[in-house]
Protein backbone atom coordinates (compact mmCIF):
# COMPACT_ATOMS: atom_id res chain seq x y z
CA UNK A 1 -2.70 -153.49 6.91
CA UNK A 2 -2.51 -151.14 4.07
CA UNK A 3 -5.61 -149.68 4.03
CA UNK A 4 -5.33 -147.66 7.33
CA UNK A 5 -1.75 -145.72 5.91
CA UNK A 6 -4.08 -145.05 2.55
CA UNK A 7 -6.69 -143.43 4.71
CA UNK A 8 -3.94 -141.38 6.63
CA UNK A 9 -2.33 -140.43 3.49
CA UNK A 10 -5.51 -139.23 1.54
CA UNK A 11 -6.32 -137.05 5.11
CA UNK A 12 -3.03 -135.81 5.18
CA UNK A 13 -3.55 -134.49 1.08
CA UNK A 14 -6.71 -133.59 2.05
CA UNK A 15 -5.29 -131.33 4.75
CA UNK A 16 -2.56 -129.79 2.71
CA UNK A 17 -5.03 -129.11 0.09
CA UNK A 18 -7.45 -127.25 2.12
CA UNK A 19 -4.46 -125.46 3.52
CA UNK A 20 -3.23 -124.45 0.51
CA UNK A 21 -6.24 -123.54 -0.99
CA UNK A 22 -7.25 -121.04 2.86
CA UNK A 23 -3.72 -119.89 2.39
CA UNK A 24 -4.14 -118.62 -1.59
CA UNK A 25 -7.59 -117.28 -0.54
CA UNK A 26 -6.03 -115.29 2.22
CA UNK A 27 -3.21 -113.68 -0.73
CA UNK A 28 -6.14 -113.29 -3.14
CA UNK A 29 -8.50 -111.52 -0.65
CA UNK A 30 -6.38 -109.48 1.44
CA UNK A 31 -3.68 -107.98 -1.22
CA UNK A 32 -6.21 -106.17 -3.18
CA UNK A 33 -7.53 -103.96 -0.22
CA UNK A 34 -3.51 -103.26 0.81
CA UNK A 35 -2.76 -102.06 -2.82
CA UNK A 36 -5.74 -99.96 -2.68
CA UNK A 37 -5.84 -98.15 0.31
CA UNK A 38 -2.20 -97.73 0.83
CA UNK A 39 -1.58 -95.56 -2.41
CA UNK A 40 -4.34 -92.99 -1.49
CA UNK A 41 -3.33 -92.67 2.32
CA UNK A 42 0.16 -91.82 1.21
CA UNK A 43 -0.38 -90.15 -1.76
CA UNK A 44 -3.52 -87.47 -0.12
CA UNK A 45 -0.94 -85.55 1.91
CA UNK A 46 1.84 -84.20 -0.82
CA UNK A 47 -0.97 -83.67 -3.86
CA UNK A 48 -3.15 -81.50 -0.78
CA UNK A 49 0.51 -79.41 -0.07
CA UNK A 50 1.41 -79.10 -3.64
CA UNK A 51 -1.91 -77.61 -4.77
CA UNK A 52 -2.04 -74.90 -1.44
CA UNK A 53 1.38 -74.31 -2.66
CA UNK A 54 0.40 -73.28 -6.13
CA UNK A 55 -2.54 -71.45 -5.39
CA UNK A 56 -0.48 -69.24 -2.58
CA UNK A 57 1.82 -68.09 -6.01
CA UNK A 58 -0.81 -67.71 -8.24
CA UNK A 59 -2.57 -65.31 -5.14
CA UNK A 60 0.71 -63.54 -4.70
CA UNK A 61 1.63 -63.04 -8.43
CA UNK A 62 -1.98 -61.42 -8.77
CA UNK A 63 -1.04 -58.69 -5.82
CA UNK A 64 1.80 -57.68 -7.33
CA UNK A 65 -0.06 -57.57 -10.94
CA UNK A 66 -2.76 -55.32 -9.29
CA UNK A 67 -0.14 -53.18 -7.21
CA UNK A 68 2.03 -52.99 -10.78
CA UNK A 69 -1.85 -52.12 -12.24
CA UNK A 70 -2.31 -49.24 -10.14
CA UNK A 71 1.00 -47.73 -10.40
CA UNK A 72 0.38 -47.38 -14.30
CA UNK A 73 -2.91 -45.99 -13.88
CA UNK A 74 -1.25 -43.12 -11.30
CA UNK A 75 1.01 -42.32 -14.11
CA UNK A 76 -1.04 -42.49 -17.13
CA UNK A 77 -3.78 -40.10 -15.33
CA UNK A 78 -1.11 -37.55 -13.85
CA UNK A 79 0.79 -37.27 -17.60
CA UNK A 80 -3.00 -36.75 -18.54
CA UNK A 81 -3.65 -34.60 -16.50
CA UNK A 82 -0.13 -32.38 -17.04
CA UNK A 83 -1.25 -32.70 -20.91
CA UNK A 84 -4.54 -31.34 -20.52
CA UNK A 85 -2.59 -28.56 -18.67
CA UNK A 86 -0.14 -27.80 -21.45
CA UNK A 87 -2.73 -27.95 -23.86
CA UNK A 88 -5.23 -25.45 -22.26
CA UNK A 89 -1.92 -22.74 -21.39
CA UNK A 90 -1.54 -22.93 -24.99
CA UNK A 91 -4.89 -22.09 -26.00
CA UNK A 92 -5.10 -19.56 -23.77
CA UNK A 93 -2.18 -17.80 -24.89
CA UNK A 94 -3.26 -18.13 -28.22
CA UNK A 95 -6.91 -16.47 -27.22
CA UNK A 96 -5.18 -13.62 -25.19
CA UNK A 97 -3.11 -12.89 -28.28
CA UNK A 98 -6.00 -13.17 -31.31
CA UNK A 99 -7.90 -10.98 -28.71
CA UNK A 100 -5.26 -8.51 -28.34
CA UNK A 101 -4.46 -8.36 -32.15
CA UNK A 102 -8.09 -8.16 -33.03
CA UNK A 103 -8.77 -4.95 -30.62
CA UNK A 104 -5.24 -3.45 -32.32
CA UNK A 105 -6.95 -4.12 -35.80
CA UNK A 106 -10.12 -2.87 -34.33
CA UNK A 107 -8.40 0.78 -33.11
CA UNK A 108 -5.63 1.47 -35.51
CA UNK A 109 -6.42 4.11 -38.31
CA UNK A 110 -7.53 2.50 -41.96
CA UNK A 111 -6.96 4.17 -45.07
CA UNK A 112 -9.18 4.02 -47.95
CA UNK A 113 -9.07 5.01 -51.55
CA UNK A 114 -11.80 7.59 -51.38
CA UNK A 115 -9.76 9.02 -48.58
CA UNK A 116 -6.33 9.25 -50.29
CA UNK A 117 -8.31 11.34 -53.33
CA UNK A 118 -9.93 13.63 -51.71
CA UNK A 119 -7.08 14.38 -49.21
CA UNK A 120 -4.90 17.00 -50.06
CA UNK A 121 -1.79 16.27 -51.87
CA UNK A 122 0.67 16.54 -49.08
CA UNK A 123 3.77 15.28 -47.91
CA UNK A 124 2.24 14.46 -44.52
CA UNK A 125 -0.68 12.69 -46.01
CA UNK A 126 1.53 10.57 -48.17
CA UNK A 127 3.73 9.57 -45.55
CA UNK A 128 0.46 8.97 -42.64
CA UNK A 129 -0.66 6.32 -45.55
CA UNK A 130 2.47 4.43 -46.29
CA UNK A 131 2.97 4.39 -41.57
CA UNK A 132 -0.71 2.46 -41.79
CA UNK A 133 0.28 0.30 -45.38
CA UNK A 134 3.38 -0.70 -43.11
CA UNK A 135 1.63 -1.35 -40.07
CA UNK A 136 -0.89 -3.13 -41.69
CA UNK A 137 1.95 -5.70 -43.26
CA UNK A 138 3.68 -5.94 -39.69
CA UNK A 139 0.10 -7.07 -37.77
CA UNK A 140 -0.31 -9.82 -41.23
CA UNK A 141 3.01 -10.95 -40.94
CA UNK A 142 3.03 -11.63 -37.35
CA UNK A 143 0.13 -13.32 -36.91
CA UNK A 144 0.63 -15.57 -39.67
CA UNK A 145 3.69 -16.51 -37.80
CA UNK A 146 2.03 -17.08 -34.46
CA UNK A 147 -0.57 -19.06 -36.27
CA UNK A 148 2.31 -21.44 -36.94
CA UNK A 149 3.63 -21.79 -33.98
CA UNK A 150 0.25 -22.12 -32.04
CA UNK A 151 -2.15 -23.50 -33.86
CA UNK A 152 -0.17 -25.74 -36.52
CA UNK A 153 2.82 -26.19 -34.35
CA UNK A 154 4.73 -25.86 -37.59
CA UNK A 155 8.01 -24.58 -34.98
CA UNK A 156 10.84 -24.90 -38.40
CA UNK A 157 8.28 -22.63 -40.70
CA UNK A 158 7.03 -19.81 -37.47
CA UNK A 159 10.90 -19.73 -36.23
CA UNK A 160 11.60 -18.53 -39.89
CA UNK A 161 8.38 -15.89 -40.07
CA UNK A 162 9.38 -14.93 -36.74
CA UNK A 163 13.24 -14.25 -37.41
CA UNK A 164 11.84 -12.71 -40.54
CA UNK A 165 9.25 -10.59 -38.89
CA UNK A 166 12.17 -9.14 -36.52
CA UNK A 167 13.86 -8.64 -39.22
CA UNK A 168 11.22 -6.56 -41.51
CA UNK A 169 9.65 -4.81 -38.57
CA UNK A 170 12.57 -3.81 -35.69
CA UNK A 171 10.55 -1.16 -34.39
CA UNK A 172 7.31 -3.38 -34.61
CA UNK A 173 5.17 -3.20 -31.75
CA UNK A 174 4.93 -6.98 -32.05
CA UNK A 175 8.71 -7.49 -31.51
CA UNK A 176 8.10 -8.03 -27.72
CA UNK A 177 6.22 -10.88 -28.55
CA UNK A 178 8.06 -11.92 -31.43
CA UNK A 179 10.77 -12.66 -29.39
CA UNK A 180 9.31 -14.42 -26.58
CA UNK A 181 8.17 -16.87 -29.38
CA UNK A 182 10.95 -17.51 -30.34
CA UNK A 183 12.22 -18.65 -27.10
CA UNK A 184 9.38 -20.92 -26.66
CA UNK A 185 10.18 -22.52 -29.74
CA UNK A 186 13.73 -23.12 -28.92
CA UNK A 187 12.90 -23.98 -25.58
CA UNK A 188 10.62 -26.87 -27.19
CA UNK A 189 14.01 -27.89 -29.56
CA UNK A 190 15.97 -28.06 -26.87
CA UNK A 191 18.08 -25.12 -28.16
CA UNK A 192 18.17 -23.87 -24.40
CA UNK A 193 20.81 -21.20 -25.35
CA UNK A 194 19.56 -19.28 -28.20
CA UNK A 195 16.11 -19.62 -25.77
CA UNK A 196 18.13 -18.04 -22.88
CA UNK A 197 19.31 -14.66 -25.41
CA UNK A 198 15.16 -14.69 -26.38
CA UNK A 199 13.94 -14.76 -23.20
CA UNK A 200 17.05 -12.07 -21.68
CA UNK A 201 16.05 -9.43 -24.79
CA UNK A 202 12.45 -9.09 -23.34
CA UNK A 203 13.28 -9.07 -19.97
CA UNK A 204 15.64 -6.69 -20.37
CA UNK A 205 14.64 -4.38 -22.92
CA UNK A 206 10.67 -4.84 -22.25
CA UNK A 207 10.60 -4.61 -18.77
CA UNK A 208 7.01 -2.71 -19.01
CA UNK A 209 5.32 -5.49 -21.49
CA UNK A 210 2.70 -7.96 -20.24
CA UNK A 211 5.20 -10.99 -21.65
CA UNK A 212 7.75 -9.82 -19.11
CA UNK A 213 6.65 -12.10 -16.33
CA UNK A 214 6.68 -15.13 -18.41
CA UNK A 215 9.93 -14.42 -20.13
CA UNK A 216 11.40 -13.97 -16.45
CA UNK A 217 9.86 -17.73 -15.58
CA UNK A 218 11.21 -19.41 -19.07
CA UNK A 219 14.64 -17.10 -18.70
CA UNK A 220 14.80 -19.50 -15.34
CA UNK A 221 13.59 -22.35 -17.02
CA UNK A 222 16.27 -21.92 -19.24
CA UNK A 223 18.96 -21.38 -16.91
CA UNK A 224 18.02 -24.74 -15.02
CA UNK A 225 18.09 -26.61 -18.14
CA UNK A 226 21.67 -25.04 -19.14
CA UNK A 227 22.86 -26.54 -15.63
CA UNK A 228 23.31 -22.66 -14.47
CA UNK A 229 20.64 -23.28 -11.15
CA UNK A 230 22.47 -20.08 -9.31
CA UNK A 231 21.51 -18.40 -12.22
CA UNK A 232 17.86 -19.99 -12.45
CA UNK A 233 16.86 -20.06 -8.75
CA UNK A 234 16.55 -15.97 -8.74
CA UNK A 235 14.35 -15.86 -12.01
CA UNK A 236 12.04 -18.21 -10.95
CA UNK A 237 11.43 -16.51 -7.42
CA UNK A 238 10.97 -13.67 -9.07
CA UNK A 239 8.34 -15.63 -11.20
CA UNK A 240 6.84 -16.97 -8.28
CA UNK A 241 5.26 -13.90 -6.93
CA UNK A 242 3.17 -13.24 -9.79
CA UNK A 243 -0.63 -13.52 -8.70
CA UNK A 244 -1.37 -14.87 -11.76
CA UNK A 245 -1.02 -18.41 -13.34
CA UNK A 246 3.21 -17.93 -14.19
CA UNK A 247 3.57 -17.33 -10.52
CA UNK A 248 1.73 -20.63 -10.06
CA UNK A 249 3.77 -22.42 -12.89
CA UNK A 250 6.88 -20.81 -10.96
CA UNK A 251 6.19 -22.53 -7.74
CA UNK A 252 5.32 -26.17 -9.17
CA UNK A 253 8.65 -26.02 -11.18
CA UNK A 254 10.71 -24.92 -7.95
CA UNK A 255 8.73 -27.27 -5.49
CA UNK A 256 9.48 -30.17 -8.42
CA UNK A 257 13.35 -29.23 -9.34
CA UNK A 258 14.53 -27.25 -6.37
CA UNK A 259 13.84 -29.26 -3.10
């Protein structure tokens, strides 16, 4: 009688066994592929957004870079440019003037020993030599001034040959120039008054010399700076009309200060 219910028994542990063991196979098997898919389904959306995200900044950040890149290239070439400008006016002016002292050196009478012995005693003769020893000391004296101001841009050192000059020599026929120098170099130390009396002596007293135009554009000039535009605006028309390059230096500084 007891052998059937130990036959039954054993099946039923057999049973459970094998349904243990299909049911641990199943949790062994299956899990793995869950854990391993799931993460990269869920996680391939955000990473893809994050990195379009961070490439869009990057793109935009180099825009502005090249827009900022351009904008400082615009200004570095147009101060360039206004340099190179600046720079050549200068030179020419300082041409035009050793050109114009050289032909005076050229022309103007020269005395010589020889000459002074065999001359006559006179008082004419004495006083024709010591008119060229003077002129002679006026031309030296004002172009080593000039050279200062032009060449070395020593403005402290010409300012004082120049006063100094005006000072030796106030008949000179320098003094013209002597004083437009002089406003240029307190135009450049932002002295815009004592510029203002420089520039209003040749205008006004010169009318006839070839610096008059330019005094009449820096006499404006001067009058803007000083805050004194009603004052400035009829100089620098005036300016404007020259044919030459002030009247073109005229217009730009209207066009830029006065629109």
């Amino acid at each position: 009688m007891k052998a059937p219910y130990l036959t039954a028994a054993l099946a039923a542990v057999s049973l459970s066994a094998a349904q243990l063991s299909f049911a641990q196979a199943q949790v062994v098997d299956t899990q793995p592929i869950v854990d391993n898919r799931s993460p990269a389904i869920s996680q391939s959306g955000p990473v893809s957004n994050s990195s379009a995200d961070s490439q869009a900044q990057v793109f935009y950040q180099l825009q502005q870079l090249q827009q900022e890149v351009l904008q400082l290239r615009g200004l570095v070439e147009e101060q360039a440019f206004e340099l190179k400008r600046l720079k050549q006016q200068r030179m020419d002016d300082y041409l035009d003037l050793d050109r114009r002292l050289a032909s005076l050196a050229k022309t103007a009478p020269t005395s010589t020993p020889g000459s002074l012995v065999s001359a006559p005693g006179t008082v004419a003769n004495v006083a024709s030599a010591a008119t060229q020893a003077v002129s002679a000391g006026d031309l030296q004296d004002y172009r080593a001034a000039i050279d200062l101001v032009l060449h070395k841009q020593d403005y402290d050192q010409g300012e004082k040959l120049l006063l100094q000059h005006i000072s030796n020599y106030p008949s000179s026929k320098f003094l013209p120039n002597s004083q437009y120098w002089l406003g240029q170099i307190y135009l450049i130390k932002r002295d815009y008054e004592q510029a203002k009396q420089r520039f209003l002596i040749v205008k006004e007293q010169f009318p006839d010399h070839d610096k008059y135009i330019d005094a009449v554009f820096k006499l404006g000039k001067a009058y803007h700076l000083l805050g004194d535009n009603a004052s400035a605006m009829p100089h620098l028309q005036q300016a404007a009309k020259d044919s030459g390059s002030v009247g073109k230096l005229a217009k730009a500084y209207l066009a830029k200060n006065f629109r």
